[in-house]
Structure formats: structure tokens, C-alpha cells
N, C-alpha and C. Protein backbone atom coordinates (compact mmCIF):
# COMPACT_ATOMS: atom_id res chain seq x y z
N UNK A 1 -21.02 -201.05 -11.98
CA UNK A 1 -20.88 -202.50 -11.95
C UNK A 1 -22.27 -203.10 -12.02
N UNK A 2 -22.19 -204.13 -12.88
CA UNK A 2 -23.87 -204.63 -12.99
C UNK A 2 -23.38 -206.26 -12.07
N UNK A 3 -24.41 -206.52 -10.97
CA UNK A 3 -24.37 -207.65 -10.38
C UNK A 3 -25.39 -208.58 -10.75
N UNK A 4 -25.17 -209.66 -11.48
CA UNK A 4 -25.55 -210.53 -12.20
C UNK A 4 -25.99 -211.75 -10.92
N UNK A 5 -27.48 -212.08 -10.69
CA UNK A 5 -27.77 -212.81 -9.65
C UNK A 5 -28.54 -214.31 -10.27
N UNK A 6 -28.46 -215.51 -10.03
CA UNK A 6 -29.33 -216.60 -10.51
C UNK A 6 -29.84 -217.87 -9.48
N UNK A 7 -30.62 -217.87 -9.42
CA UNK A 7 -30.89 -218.83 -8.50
C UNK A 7 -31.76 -219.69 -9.23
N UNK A 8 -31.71 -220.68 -8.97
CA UNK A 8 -32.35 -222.31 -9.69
C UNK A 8 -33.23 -223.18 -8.31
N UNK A 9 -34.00 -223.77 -8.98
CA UNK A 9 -34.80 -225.00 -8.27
C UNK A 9 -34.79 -226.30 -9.08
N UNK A 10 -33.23 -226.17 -8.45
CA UNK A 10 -32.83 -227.95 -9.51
C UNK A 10 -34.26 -229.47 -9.14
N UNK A 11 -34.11 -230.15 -10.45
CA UNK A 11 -34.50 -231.21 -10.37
C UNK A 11 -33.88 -232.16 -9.12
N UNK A 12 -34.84 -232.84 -8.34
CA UNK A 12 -34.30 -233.86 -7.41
C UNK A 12 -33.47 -234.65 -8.05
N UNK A 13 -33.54 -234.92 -9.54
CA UNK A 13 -32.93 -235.62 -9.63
C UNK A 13 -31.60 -235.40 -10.25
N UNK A 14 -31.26 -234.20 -10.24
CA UNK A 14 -29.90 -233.49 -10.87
C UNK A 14 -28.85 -233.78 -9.60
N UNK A 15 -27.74 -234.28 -9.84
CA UNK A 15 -27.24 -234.80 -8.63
C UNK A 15 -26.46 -233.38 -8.38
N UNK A 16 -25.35 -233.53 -6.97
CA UNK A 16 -24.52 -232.62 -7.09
C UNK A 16 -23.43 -232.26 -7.70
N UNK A 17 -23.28 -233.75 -8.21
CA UNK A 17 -21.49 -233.85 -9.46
C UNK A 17 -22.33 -233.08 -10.59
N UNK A 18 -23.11 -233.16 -11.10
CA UNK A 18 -24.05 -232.32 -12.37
C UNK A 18 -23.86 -230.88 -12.12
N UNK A 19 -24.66 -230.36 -10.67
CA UNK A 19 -24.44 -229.10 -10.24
C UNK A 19 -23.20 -228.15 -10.43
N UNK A 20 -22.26 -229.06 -9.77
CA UNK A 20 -21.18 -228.29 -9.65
C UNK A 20 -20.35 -228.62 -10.79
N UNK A 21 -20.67 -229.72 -11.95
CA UNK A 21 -19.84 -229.33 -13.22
C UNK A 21 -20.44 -228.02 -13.86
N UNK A 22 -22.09 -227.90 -13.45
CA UNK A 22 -22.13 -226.36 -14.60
C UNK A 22 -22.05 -225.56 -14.03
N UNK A 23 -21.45 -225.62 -12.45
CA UNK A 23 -21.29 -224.02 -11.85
C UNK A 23 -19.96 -223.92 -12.26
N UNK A 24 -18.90 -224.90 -12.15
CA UNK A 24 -17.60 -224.37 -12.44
C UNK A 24 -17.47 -224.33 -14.04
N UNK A 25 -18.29 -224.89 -15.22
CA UNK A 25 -18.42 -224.12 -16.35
C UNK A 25 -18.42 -222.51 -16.39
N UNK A 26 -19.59 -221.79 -15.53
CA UNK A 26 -20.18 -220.85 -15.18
C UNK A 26 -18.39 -220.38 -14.37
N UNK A 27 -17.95 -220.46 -14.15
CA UNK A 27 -16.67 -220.16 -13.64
C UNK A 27 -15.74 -219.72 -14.33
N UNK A 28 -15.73 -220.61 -15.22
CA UNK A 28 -14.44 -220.86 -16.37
C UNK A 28 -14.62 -220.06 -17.29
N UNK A 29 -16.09 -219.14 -17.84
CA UNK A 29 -16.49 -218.30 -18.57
C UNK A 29 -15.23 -216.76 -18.03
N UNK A 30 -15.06 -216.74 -16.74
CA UNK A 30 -13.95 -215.73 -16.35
C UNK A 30 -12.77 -215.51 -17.08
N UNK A 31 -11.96 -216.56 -17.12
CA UNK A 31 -10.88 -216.35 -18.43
C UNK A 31 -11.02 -216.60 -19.60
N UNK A 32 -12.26 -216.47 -20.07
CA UNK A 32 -12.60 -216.30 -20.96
C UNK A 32 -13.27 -214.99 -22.07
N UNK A 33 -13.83 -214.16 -20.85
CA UNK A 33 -14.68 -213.19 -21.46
C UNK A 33 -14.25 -211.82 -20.48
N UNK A 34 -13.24 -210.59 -20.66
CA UNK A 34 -13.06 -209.86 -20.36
C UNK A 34 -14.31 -209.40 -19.20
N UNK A 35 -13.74 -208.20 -18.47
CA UNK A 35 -15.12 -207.57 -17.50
C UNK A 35 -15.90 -208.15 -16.31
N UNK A 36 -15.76 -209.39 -16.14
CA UNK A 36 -16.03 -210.25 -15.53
C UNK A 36 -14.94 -210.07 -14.20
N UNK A 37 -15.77 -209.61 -12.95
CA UNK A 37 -14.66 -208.99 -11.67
C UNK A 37 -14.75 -210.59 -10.43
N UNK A 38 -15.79 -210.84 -10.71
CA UNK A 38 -15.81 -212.39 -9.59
C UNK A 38 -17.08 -212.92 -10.17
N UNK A 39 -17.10 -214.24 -9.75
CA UNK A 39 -17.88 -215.51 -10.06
C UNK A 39 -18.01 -215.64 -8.86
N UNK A 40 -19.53 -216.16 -7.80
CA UNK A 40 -19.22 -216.83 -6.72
C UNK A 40 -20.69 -217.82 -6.52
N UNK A 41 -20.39 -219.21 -6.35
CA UNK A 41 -21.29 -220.19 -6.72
C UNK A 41 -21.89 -220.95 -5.19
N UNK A 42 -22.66 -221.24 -4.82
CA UNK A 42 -22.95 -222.01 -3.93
C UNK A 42 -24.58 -222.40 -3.20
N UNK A 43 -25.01 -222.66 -2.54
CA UNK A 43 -26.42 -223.26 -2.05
C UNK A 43 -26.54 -222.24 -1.05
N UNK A 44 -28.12 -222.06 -0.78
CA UNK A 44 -28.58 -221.27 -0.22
C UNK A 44 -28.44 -221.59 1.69
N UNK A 45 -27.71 -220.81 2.13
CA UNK A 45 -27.51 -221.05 3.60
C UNK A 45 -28.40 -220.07 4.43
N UNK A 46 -29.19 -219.24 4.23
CA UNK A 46 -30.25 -218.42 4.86
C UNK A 46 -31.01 -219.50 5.90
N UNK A 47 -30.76 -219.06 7.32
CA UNK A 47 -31.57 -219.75 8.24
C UNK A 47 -33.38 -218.85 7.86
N UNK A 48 -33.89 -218.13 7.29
CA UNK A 48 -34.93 -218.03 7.19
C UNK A 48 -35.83 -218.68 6.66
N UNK A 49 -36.50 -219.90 7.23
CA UNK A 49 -36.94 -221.44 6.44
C UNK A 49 -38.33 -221.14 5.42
N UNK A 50 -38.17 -220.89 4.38
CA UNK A 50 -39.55 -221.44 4.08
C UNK A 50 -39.26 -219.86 2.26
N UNK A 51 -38.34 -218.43 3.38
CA UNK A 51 -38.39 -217.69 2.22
C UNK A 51 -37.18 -217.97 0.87
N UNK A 52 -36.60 -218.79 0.70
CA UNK A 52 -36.21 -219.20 -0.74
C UNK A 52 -36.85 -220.05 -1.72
N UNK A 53 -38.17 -220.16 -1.46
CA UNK A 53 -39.32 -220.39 -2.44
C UNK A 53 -38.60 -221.58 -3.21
N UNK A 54 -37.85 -222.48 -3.03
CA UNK A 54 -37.35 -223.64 -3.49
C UNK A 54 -36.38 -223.08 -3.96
N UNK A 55 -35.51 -222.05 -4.06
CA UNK A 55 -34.50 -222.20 -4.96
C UNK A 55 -33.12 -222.55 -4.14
N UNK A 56 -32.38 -223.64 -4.43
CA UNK A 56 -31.45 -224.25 -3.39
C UNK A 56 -30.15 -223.66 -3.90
N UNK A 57 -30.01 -223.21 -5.08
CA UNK A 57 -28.65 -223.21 -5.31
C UNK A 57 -28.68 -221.78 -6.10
N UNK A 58 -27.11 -221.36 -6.48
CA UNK A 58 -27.34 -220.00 -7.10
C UNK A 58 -25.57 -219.66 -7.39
N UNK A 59 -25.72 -218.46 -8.56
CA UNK A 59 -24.71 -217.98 -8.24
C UNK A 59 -24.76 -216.68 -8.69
N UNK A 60 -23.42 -215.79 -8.68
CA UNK A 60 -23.36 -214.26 -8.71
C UNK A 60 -22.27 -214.30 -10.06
N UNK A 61 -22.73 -212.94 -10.44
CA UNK A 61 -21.24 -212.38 -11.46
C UNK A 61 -21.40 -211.23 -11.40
N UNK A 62 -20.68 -210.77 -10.99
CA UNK A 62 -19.96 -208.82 -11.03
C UNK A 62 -19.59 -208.83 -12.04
N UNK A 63 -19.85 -208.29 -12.74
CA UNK A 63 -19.64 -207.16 -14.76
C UNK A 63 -19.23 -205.90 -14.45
N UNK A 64 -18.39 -205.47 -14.89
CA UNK A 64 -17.54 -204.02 -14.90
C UNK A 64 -18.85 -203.39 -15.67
N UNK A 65 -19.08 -203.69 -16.38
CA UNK A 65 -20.46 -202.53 -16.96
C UNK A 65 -21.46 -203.51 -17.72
N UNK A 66 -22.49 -203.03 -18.35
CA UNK A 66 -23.83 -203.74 -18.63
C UNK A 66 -23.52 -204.23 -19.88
N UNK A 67 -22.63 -203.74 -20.83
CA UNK A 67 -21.60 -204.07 -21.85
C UNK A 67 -21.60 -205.77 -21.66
N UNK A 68 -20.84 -205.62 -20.65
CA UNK A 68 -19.70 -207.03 -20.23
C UNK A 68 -20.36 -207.99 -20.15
N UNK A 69 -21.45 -207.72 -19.22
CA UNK A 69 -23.09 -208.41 -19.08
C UNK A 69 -23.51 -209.11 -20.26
N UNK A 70 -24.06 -208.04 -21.09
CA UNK A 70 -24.31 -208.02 -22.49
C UNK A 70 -23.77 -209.27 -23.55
N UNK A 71 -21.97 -208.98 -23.87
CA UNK A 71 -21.46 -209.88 -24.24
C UNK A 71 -21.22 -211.51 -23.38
N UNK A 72 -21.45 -211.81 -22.20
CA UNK A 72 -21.66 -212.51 -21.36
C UNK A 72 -23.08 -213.46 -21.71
N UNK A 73 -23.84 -212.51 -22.01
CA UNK A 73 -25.73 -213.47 -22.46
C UNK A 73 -25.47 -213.76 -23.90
N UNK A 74 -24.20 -213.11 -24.62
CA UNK A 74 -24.26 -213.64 -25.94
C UNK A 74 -23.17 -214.84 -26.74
N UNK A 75 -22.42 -214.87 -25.42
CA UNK A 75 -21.52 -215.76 -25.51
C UNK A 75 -21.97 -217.46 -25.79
N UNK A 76 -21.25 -218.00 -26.81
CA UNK A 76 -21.33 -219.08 -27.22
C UNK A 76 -21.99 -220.38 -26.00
N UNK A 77 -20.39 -220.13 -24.99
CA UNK A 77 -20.06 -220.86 -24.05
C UNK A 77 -21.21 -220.68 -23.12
N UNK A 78 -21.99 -219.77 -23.02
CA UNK A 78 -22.93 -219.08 -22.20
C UNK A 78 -24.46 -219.42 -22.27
N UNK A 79 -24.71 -219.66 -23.77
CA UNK A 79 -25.55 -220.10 -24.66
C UNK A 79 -25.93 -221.75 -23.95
N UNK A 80 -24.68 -222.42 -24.02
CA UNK A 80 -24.70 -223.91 -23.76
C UNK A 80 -24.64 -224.43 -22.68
N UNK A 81 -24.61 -223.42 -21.61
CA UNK A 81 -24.36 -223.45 -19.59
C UNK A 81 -26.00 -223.42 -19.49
N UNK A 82 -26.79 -221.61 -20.21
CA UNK A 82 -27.77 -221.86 -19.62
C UNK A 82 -28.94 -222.90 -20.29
N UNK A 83 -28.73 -223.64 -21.21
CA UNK A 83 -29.64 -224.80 -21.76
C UNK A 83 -29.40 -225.86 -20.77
N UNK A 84 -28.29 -225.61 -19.94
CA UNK A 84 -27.69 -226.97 -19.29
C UNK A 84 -29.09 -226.93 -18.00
N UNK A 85 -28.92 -225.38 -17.89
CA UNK A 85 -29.26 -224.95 -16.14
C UNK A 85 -30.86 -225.21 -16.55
N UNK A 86 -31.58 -224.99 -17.35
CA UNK A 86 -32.74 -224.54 -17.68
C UNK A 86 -33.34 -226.33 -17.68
N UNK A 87 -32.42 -226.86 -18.55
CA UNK A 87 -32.74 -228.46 -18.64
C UNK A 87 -33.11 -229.22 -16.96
N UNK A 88 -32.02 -228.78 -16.42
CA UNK A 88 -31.64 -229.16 -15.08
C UNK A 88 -32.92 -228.64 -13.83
N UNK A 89 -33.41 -227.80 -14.54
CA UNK A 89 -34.20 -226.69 -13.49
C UNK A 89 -35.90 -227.44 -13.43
N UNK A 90 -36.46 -227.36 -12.12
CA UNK A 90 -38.12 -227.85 -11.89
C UNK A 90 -38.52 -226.68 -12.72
N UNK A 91 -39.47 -227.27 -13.98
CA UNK A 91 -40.32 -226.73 -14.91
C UNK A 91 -39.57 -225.84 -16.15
N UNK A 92 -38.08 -226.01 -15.71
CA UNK A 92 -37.30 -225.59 -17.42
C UNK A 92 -36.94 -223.88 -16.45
N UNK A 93 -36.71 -223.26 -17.32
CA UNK A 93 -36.83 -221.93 -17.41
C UNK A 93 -37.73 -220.99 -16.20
N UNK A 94 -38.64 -221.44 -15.68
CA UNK A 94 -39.94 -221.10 -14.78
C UNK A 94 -38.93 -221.61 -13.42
N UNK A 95 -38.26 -222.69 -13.36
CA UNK A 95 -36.97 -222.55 -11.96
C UNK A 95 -35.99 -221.80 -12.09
N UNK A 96 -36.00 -221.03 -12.75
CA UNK A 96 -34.96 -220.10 -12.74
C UNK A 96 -35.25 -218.81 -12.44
N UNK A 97 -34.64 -218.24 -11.31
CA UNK A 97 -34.76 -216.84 -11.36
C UNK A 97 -33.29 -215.69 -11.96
N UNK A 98 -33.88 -214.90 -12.76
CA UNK A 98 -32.21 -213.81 -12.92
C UNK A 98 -32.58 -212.52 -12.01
N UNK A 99 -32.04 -212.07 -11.13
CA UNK A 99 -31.90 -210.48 -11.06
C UNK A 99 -30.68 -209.93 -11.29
N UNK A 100 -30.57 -208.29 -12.09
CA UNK A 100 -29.27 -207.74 -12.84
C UNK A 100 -29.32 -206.67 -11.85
N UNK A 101 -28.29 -206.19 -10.79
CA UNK A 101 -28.18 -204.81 -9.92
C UNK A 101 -27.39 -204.14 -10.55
N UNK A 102 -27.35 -202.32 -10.62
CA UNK A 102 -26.47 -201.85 -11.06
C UNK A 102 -26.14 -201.45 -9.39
N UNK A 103 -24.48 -201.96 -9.07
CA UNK A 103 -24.34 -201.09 -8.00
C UNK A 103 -23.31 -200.30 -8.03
N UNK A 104 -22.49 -199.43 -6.94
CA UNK A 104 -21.15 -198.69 -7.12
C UNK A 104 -20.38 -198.98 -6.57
């Protein structure tokens, strides 16, 4: 299983109706694209103050294999979420973090 991780340092001025229309985009990619085992979206609740380096919000995707992943970064719908997130993000692309886990 590849665990698909993203965390963002939205613009102050990206509201939360913005947020959560492209997380539940980022959602809706599920019945859409085989392999895809859970979606799970939400803001950073870690009482450890200071170590999420600005990134407030985030979400996860479990991929049955690196395949699924794969077709997932090449997807149309996928294409047009992350221009959304990247637009949305302090300094574009540079607020965004990805990490990919393979776990079992």
C-alpha cells in the first residue's frame, strides 16, 4: 500500500468554503479512479506548537499499489485539484509538502 501524504500552508486569504471545496474534490477522485482504499482530509490538531512549520491543513490517500498512485498524479481531475492547491498555497508549490509511504 503506498500512503499518499500532503500538507499545505494555505494563503490567509483562502477562506475555509475554498478549502474544503478542494478537499472534497480530492474526495470525489475515489469513485472515480480504482485503488484508492480511503481519502481522509482535515487541519492539523498536534498540540506540539511551533513543529508544523505552517502547514495547517492536509490530507491522506491509501493506494493499493504505486500503480494506483501513479494513475492518480496522472489523472485529468487530479491535474486541476493540484493547480487549485498550489494556487491556493503561501509561495505556490514551495507550501506544499508531498510524502509517498510504502506500508503493509
Amino acid at each position: 500500500m503506498i500512503r499518499h501524504a500532503v500538507f499545505i500552508r494555505f494563503r490567509p486569504s483562502v477562506t475555509d468554503h475554498e478549502i474544503a471545496d478542494m478537499f472534497d474534490a480530492i474526495g470525489a477522485l475515489r469513485a472515480q479512479l480504482p485503488g484508492i482504499r480511503a481519502v481522509d482530509v482535515g487541519p492539523n490538531v498536534s498540540p506540539e506548537v511551533g513543529m508544523d512549520k505552517g502547514f495547517s491543513r492536509g490530507f491522506i490517500i491509501d493506494f493499493d499499489t504505486a500503480a494506483d498512485r501513479d494513475a492518480y498524479l496522472e489523472h485529468p481531475d487530479h491535474q486541476t485539484i493540484a493547480a487549485r492547491l498550489v494556487a491556493a498555497a503561501i509561495d505556490g508549490a514551495d507550501g506544499i509538502l508531498v510524502f509517498d509511504m510504502e506500508t503493509t
